[in-house]
PDB file of N, CA and C in Angstrom:
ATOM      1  N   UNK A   1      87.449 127.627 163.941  1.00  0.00           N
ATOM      2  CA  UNK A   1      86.693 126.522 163.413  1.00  0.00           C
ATOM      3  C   UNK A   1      86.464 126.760 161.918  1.00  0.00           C
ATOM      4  N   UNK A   2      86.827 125.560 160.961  1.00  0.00           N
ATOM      5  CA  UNK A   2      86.798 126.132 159.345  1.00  0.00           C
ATOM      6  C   UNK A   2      85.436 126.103 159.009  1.00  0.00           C
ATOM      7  N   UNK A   3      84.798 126.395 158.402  1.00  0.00           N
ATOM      8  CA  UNK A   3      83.827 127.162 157.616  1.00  0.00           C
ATOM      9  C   UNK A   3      83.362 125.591 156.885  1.00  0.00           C
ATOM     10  N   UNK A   4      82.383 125.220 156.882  1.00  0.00           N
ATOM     11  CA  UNK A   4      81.856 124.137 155.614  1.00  0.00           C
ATOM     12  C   UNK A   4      80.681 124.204 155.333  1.00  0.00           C
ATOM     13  N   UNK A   5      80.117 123.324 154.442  1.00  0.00           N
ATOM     14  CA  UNK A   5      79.073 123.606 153.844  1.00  0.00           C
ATOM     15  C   UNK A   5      77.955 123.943 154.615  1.00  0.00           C
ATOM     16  N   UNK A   6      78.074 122.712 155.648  1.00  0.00           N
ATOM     17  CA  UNK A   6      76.792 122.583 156.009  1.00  0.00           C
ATOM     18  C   UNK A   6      76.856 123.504 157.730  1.00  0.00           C
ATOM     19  N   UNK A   7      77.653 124.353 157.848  1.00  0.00           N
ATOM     20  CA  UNK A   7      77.844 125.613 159.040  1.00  0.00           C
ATOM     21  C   UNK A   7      77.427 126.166 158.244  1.00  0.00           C
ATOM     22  N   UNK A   8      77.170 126.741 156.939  1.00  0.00           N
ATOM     23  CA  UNK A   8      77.025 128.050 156.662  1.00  0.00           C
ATOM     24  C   UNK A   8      75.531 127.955 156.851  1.00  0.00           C
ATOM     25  N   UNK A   9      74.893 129.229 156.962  1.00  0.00           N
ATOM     26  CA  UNK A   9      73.493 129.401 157.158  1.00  0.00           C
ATOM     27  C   UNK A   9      72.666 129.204 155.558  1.00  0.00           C
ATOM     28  N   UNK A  10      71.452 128.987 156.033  1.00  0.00           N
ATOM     29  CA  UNK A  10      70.527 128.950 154.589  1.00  0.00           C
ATOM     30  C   UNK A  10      70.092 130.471 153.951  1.00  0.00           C
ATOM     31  N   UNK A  11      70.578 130.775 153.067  1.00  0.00           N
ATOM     32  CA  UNK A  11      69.914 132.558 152.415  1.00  0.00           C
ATOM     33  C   UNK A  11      69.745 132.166 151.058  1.00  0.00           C
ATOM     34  N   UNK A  12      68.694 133.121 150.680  1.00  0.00           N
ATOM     35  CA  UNK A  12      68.022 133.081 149.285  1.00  0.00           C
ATOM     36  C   UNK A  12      69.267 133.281 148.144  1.00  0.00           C
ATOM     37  N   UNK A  13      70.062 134.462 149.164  1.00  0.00           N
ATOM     38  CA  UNK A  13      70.757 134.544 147.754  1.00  0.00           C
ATOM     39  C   UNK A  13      71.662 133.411 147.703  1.00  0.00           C
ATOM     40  N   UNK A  14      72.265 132.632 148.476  1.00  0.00           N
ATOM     41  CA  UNK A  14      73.053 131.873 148.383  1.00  0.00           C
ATOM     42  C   UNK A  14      72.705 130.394 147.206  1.00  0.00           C
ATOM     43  N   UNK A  15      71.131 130.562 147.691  1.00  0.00           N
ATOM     44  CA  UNK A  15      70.773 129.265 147.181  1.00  0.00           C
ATOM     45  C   UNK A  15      70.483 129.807 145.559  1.00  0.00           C
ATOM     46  N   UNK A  16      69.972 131.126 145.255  1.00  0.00           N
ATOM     47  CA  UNK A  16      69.947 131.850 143.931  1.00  0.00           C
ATOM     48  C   UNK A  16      70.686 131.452 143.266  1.00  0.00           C
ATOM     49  N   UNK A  17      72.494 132.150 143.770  1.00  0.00           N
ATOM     50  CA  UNK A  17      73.882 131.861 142.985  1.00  0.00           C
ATOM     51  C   UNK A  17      74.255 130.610 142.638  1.00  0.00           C
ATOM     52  N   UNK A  18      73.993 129.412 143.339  1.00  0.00           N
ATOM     53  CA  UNK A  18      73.887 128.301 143.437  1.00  0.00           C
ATOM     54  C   UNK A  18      73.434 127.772 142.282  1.00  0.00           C
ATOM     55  N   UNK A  19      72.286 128.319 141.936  1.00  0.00           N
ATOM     56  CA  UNK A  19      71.117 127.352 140.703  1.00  0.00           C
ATOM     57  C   UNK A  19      71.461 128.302 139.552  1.00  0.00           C
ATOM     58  N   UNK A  20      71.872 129.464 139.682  1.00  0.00           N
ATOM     59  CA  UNK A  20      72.270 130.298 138.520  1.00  0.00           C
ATOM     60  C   UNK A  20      73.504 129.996 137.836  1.00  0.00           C
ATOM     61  N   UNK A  21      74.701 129.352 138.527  1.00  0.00           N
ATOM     62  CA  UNK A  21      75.954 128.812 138.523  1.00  0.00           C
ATOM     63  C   UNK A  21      75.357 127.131 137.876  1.00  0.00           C
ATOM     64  N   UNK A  22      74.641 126.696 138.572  1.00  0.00           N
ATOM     65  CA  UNK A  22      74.094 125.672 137.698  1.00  0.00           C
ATOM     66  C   UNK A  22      73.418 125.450 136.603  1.00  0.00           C
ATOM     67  N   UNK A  23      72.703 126.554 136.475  1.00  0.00           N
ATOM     68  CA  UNK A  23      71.990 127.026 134.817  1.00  0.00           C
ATOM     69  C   UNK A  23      73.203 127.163 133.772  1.00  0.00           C
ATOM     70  N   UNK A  24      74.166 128.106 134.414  1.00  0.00           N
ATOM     71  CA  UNK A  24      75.037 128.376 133.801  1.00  0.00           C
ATOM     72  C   UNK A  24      76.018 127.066 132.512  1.00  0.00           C
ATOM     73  N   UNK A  25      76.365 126.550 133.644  1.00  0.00           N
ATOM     74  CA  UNK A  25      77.158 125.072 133.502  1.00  0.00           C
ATOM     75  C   UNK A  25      76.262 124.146 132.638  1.00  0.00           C
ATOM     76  N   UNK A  26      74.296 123.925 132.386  1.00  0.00           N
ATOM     77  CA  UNK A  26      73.698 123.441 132.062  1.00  0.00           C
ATOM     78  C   UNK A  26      74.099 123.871 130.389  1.00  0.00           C
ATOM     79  N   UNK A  27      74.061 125.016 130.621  1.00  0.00           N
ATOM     80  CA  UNK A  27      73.914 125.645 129.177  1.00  0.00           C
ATOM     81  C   UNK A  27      75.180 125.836 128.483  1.00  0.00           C
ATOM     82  N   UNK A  28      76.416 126.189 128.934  1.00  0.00           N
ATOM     83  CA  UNK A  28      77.748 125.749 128.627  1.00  0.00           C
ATOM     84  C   UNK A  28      78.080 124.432 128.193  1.00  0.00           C
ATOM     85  N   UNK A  29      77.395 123.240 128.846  1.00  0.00           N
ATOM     86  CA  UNK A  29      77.452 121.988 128.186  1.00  0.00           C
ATOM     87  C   UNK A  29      76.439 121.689 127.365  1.00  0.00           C
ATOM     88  N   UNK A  30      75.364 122.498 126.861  1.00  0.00           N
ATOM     89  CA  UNK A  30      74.448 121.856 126.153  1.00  0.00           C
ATOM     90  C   UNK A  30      75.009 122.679 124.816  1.00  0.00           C
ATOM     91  N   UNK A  31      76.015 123.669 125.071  1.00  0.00           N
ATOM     92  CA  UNK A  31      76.145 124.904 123.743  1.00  0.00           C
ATOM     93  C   UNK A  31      77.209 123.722 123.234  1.00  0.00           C
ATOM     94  N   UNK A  32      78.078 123.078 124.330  1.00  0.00           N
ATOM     95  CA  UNK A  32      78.973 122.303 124.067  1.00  0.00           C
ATOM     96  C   UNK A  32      78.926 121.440 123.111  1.00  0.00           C
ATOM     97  N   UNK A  33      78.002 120.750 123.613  1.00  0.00           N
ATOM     98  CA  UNK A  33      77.107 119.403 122.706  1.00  0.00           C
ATOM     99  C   UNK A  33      76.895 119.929 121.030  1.00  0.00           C
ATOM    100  N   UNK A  34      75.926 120.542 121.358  1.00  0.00           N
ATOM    101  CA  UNK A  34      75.412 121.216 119.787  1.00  0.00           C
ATOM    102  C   UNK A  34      76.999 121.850 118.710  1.00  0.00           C
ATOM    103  N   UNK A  35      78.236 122.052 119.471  1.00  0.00           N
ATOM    104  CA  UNK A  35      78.858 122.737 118.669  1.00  0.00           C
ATOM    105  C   UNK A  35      79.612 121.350 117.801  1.00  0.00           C
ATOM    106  N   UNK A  36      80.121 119.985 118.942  1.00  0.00           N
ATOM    107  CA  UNK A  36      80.413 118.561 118.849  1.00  0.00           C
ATOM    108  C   UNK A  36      79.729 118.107 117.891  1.00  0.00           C
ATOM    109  N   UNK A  37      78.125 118.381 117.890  1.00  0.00           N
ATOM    110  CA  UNK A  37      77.635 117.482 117.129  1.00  0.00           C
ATOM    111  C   UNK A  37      77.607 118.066 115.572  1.00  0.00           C
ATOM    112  N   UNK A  38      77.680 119.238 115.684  1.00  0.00           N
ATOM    113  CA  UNK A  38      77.889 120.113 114.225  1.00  0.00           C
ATOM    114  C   UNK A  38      79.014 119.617 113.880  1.00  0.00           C
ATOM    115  N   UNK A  39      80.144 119.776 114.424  1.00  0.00           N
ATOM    116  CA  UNK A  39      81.448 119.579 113.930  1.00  0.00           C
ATOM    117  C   UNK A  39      81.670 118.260 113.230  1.00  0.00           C
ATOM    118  N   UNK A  40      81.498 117.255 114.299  1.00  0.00           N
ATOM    119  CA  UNK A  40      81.158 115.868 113.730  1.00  0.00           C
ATOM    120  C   UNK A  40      80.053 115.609 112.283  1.00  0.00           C
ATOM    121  N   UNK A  41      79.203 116.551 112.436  1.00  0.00           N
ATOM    122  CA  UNK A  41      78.326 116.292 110.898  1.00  0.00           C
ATOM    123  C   UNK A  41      79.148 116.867 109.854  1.00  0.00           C
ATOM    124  N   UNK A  42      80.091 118.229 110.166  1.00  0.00           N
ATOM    125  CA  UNK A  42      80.639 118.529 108.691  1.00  0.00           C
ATOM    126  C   UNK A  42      81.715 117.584 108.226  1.00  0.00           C
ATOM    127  N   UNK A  43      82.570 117.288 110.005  1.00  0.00           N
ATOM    128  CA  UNK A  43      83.043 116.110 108.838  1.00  0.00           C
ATOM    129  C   UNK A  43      82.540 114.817 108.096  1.00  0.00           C
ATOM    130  N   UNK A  44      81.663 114.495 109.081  1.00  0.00           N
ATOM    131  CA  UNK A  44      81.239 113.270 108.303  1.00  0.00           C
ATOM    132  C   UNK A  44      80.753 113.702 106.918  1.00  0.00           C
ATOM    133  N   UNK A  45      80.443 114.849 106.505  1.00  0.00           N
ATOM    134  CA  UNK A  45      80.003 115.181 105.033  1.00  0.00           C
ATOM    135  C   UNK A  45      80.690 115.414 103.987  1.00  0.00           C
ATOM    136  N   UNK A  46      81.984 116.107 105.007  1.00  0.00           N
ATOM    137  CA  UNK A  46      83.476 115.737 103.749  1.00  0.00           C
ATOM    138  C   UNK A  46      83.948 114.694 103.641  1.00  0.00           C
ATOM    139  N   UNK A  47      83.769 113.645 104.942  1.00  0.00           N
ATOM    140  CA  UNK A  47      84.606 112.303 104.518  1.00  0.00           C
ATOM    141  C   UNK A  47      83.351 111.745 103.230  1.00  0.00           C
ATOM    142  N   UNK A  48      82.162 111.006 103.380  1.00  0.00           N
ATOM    143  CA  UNK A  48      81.504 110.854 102.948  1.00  0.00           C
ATOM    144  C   UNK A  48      81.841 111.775 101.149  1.00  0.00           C
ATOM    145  N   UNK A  49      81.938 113.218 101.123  1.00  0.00           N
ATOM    146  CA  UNK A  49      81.734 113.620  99.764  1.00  0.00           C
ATOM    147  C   UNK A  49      83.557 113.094  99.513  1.00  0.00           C
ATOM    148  N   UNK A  50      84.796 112.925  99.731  1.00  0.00           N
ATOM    149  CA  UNK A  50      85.391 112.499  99.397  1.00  0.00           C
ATOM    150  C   UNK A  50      85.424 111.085  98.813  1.00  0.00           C
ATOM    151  N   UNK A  51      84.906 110.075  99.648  1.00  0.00           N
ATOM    152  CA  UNK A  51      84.043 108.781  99.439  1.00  0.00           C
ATOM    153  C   UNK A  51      83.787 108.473  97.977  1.00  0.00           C
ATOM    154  N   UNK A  52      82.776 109.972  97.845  1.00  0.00           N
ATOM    155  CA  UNK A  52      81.399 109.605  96.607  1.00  0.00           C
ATOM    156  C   UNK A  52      82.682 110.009  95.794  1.00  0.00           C
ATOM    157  N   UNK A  53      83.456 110.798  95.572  1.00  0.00           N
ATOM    158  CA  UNK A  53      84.357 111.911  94.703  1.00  0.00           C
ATOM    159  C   UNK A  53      85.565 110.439  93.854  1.00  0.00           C
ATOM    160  N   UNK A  54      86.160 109.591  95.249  1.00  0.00           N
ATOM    161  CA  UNK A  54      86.730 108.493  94.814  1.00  0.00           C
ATOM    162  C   UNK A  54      86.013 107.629  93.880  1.00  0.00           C
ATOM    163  N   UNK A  55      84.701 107.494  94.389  1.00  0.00           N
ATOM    164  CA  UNK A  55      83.947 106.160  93.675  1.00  0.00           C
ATOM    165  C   UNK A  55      83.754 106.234  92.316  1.00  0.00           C
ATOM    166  N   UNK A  56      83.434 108.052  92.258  1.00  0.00           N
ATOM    167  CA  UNK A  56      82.924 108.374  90.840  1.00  0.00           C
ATOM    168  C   UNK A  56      83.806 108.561  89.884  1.00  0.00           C
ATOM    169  N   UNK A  57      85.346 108.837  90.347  1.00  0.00           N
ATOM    170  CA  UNK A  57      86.638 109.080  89.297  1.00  0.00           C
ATOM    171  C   UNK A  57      86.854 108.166  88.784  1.00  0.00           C
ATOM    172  N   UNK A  58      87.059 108.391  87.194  1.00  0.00           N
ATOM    173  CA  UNK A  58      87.484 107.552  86.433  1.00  0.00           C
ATOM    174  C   UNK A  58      89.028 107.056  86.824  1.00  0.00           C
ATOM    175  N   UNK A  59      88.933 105.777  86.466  1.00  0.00           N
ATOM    176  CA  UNK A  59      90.379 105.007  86.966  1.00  0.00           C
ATOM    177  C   UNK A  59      91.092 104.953  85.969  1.00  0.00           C
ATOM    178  N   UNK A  60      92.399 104.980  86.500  1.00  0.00           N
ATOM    179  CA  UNK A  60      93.563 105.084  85.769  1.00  0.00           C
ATOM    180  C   UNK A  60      94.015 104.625  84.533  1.00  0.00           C
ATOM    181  N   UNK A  61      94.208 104.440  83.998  1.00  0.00           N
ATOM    182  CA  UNK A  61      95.014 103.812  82.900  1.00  0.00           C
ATOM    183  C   UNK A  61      96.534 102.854  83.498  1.00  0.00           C
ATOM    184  N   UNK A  62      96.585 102.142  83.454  1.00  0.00           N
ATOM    185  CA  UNK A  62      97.878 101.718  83.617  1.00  0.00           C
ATOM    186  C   UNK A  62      98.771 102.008  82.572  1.00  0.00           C
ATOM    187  N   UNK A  63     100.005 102.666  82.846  1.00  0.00           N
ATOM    188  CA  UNK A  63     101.033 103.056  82.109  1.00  0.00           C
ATOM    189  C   UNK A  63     101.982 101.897  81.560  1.00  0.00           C
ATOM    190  N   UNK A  64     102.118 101.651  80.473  1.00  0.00           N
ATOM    191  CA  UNK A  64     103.120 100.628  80.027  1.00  0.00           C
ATOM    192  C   UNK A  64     104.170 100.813  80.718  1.00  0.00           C
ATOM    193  N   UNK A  65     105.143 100.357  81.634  1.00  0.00           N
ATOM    194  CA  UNK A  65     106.792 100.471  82.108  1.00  0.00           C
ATOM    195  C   UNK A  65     107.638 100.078  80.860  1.00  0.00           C
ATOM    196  N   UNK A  66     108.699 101.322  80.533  1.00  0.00           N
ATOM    197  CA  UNK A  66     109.584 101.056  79.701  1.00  0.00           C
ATOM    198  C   UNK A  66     110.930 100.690  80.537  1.00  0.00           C
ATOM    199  N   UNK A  67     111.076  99.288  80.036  1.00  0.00           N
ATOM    200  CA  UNK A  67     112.309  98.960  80.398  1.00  0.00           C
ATOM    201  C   UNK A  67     113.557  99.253  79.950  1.00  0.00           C
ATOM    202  N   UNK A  68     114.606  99.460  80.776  1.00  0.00           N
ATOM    203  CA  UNK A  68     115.954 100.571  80.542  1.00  0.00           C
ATOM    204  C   UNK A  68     116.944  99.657  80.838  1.00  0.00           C
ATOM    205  N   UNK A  69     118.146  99.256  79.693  1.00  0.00           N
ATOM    206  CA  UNK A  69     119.013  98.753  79.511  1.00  0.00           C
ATOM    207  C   UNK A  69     120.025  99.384  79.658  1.00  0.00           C
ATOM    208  N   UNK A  70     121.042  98.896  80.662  1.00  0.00           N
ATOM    209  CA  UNK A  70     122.238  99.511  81.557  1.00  0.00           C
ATOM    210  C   UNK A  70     123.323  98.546  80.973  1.00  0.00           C
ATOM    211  N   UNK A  71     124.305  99.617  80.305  1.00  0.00           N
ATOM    212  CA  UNK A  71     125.723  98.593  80.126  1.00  0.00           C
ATOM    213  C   UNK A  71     127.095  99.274  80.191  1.00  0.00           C
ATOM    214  N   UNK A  72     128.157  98.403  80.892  1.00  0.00           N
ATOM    215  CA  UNK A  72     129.189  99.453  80.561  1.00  0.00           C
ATOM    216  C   UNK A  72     130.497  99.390  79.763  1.00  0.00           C
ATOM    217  N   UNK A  73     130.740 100.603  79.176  1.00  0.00           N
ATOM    218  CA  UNK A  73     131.761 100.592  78.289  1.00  0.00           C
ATOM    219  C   UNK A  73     132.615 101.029  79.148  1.00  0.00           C
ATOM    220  N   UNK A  74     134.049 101.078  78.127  1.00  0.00           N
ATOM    221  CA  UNK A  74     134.947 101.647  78.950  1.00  0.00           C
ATOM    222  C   UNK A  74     135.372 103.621  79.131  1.00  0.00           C
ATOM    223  N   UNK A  75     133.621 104.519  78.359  1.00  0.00           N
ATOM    224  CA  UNK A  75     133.735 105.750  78.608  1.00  0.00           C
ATOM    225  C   UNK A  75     132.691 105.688  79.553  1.00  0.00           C
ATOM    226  N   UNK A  76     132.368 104.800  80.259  1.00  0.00           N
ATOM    227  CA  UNK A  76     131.478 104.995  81.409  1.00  0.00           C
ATOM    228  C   UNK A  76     130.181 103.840  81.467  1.00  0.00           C
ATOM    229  N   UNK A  77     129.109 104.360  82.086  1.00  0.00           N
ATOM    230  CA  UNK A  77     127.725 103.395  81.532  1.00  0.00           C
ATOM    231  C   UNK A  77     126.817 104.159  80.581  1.00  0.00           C
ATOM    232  N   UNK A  78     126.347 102.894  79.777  1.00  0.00           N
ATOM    233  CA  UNK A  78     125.846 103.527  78.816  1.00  0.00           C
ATOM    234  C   UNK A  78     124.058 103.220  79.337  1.00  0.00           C
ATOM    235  N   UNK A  79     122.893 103.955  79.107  1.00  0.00           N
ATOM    236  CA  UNK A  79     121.142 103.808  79.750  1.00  0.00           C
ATOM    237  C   UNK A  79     120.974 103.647  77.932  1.00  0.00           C
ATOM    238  N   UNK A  80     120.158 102.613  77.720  1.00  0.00           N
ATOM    239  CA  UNK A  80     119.435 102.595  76.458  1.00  0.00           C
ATOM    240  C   UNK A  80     117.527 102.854  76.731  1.00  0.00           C
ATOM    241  N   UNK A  81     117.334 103.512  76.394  1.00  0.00           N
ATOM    242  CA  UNK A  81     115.727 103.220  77.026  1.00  0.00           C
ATOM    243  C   UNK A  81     114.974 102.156  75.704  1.00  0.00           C
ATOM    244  N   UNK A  82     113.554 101.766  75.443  1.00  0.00           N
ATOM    245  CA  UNK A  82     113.249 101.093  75.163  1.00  0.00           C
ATOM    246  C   UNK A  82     113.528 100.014  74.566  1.00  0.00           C
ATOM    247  N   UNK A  83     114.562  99.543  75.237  1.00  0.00           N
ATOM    248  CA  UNK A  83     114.910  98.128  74.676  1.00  0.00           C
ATOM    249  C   UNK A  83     114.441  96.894  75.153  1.00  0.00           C
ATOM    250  N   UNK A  84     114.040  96.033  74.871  1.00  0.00           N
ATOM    251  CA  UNK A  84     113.049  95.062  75.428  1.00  0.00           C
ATOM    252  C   UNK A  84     113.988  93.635  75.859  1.00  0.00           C
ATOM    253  N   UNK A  85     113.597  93.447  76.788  1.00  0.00           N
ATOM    254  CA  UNK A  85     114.330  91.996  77.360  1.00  0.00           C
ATOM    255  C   UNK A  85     113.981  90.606  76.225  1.00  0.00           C
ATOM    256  N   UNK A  86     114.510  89.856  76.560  1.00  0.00           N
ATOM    257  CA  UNK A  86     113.996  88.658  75.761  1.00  0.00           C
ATOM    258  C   UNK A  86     113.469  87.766  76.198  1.00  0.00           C
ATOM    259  N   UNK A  87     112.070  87.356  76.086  1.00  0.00           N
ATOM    260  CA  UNK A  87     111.403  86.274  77.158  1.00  0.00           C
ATOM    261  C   UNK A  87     112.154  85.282  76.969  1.00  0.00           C
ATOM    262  N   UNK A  88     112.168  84.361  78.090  1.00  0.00           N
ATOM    263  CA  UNK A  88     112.805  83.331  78.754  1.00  0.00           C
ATOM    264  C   UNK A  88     112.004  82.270  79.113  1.00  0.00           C
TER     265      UNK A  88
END
């Protein structure tokens, strides 16, 4: 006949190991929690200081684009750099 819960007899120690195994598990998930919720605050403090780090950098300059004139001869192509198109 297999063995189940409720065949086995009632003993102190049984019911001891029982609530000690459950303390156990209480406190494994509460160490759990606290380590989650740390983790989650440092990042939120780097995303956040990245945030402030963007907001506060000075912005760019936009770079003039130099336009590059491509032509070919008959020793190959020739690249001219700043030569300017002609508005149209």
């Amino acid at each position: 006949m297999p063995a189940t819960f409720a065949a086995e007899p009632f003993s102190p120690l049984s019911a001891a190991m029982r609530l000690t195994g459950l303390l156990l598990l209480a406190v494994a998930a509460a160490l759990a929690f606290v380590f989650a919720a740390a983790a989650a605050a440092v990042i939120g403090l780097v995303v956040a200081g990245a945030a402030l780090t963007l907001r506060l950098a000075p912005k760019r300059v936009p770079v003039r684009a130099e336009v590059l004139e491509a032509r070919q001869t008959p020793a190959g192509w020739v690249v001219e750099a700043g030569a300017r198109r002609k508005p149209s």
